[in-house]
Protein backbone atom coordinates (compact mmCIF):
# COMPACT_ATOMS: atom_id res chain seq x y z
CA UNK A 1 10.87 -4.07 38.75
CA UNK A 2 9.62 -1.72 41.06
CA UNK A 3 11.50 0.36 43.26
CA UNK A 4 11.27 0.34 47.12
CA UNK A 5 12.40 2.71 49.13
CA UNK A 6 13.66 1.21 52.36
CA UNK A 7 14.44 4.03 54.38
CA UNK A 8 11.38 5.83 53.58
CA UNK A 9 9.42 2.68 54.58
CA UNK A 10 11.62 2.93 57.79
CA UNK A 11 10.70 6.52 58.93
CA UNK A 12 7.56 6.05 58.40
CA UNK A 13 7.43 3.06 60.42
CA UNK A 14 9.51 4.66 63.27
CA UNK A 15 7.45 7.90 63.34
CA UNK A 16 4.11 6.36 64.80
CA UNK A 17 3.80 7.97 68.31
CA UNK A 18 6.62 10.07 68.15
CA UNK A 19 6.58 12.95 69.53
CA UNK A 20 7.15 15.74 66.44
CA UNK A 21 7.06 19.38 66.14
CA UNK A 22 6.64 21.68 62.90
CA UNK A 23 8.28 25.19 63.06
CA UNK A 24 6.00 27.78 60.70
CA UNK A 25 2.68 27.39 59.17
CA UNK A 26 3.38 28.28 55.46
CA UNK A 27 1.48 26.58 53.20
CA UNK A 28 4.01 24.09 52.25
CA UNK A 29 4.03 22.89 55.59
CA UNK A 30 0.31 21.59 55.43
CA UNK A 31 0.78 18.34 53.03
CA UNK A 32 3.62 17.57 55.51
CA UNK A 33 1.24 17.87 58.44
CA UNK A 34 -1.57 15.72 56.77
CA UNK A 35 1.32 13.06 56.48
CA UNK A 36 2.78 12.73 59.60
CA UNK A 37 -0.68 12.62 61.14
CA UNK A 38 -2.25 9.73 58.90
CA UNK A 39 1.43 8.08 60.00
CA UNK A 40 0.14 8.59 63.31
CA UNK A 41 2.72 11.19 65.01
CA UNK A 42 2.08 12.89 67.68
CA UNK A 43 2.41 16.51 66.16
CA UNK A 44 2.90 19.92 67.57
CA UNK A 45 2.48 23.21 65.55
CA UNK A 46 4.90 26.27 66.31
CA UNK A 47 4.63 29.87 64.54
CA UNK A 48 5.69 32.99 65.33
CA UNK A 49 2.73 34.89 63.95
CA UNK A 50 -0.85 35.40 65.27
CA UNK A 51 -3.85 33.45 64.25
CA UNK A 52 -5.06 36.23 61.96
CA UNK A 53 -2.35 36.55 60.18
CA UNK A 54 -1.77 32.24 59.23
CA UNK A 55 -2.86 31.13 56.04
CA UNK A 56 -7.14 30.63 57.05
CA UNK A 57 -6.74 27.12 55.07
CA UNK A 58 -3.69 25.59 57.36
CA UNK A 59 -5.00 26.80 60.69
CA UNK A 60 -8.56 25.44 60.01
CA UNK A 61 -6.51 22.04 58.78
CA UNK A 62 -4.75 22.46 62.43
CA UNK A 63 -7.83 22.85 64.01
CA UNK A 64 -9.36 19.63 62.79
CA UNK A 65 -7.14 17.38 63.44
CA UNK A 66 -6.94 19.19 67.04
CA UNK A 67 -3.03 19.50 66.64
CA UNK A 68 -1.63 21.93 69.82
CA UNK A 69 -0.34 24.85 68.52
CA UNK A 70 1.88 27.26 70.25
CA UNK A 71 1.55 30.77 68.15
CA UNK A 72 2.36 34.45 68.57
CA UNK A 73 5.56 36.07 71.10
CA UNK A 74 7.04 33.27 72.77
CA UNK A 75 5.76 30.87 70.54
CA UNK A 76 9.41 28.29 71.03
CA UNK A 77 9.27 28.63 74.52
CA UNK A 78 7.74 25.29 74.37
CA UNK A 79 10.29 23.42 71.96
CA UNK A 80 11.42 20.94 74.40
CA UNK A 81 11.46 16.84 74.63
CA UNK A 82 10.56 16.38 71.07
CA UNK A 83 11.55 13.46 69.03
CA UNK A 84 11.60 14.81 65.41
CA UNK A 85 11.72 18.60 64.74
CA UNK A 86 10.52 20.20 61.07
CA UNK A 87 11.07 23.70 60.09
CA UNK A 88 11.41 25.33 56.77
C-alpha cells in the first residue's frame, strides 16, 4: 500500500500563483526555490548580503529563472502583500 500524503498534495496544489517570498540565500534554500518554481509560485528572493558575497551557484540559479531579488541594506523593505513567506 502506498502512502499518500494529502496535505502535501494540498500545498502544492494551493501554491500555483501564489505570491511567495524566501528570506536568505544559503544554500539550503536553493532545492526549495527549484520547487516552488516547477509548482509554479510566484517567488521573490530577499537577502541581506550583497551579490558578491551569495553563494555564485544560488544567485546564478536566481538569475535563470529571472526570480526578483531584493539584496543588500534595506533588503525587507519590500516584504509586503505576500502569500507564503520562507526563511531559515
Amino acid at each position: 500500500m502506498e502512502y499518500i500524503n494529502e496535505k502535501l498534495n494540498e500545498f502544492n496544489e494551493n501554491i500555483k500563483n501564489k505570491k511567495v517570498a524566501i528570506i536568505g540565500l544559503g544554500v539550503s534554500h536553493r532545492p526549495l526555490i527549484e520547487h516552488l518554481y516547477n509548482l509554479g509560485a510566484r517567488i521573490t528572493v530577499f537577502d541581506n548580503r550583497e551579490q558578491e558575497k551569495i553563494d555564485r551557484d544560488i544567485w546564478d540559479k536566481v538569475q535563470e529563472l529571472n526570480i526578483k531579488a531584493y539584496i543588500g541594506e534595506g533588503y525587507l523593505t519590500n516584504l509586503k502583500g505576500f502569500d507564503f513567506i520562507f526563511r531559515s
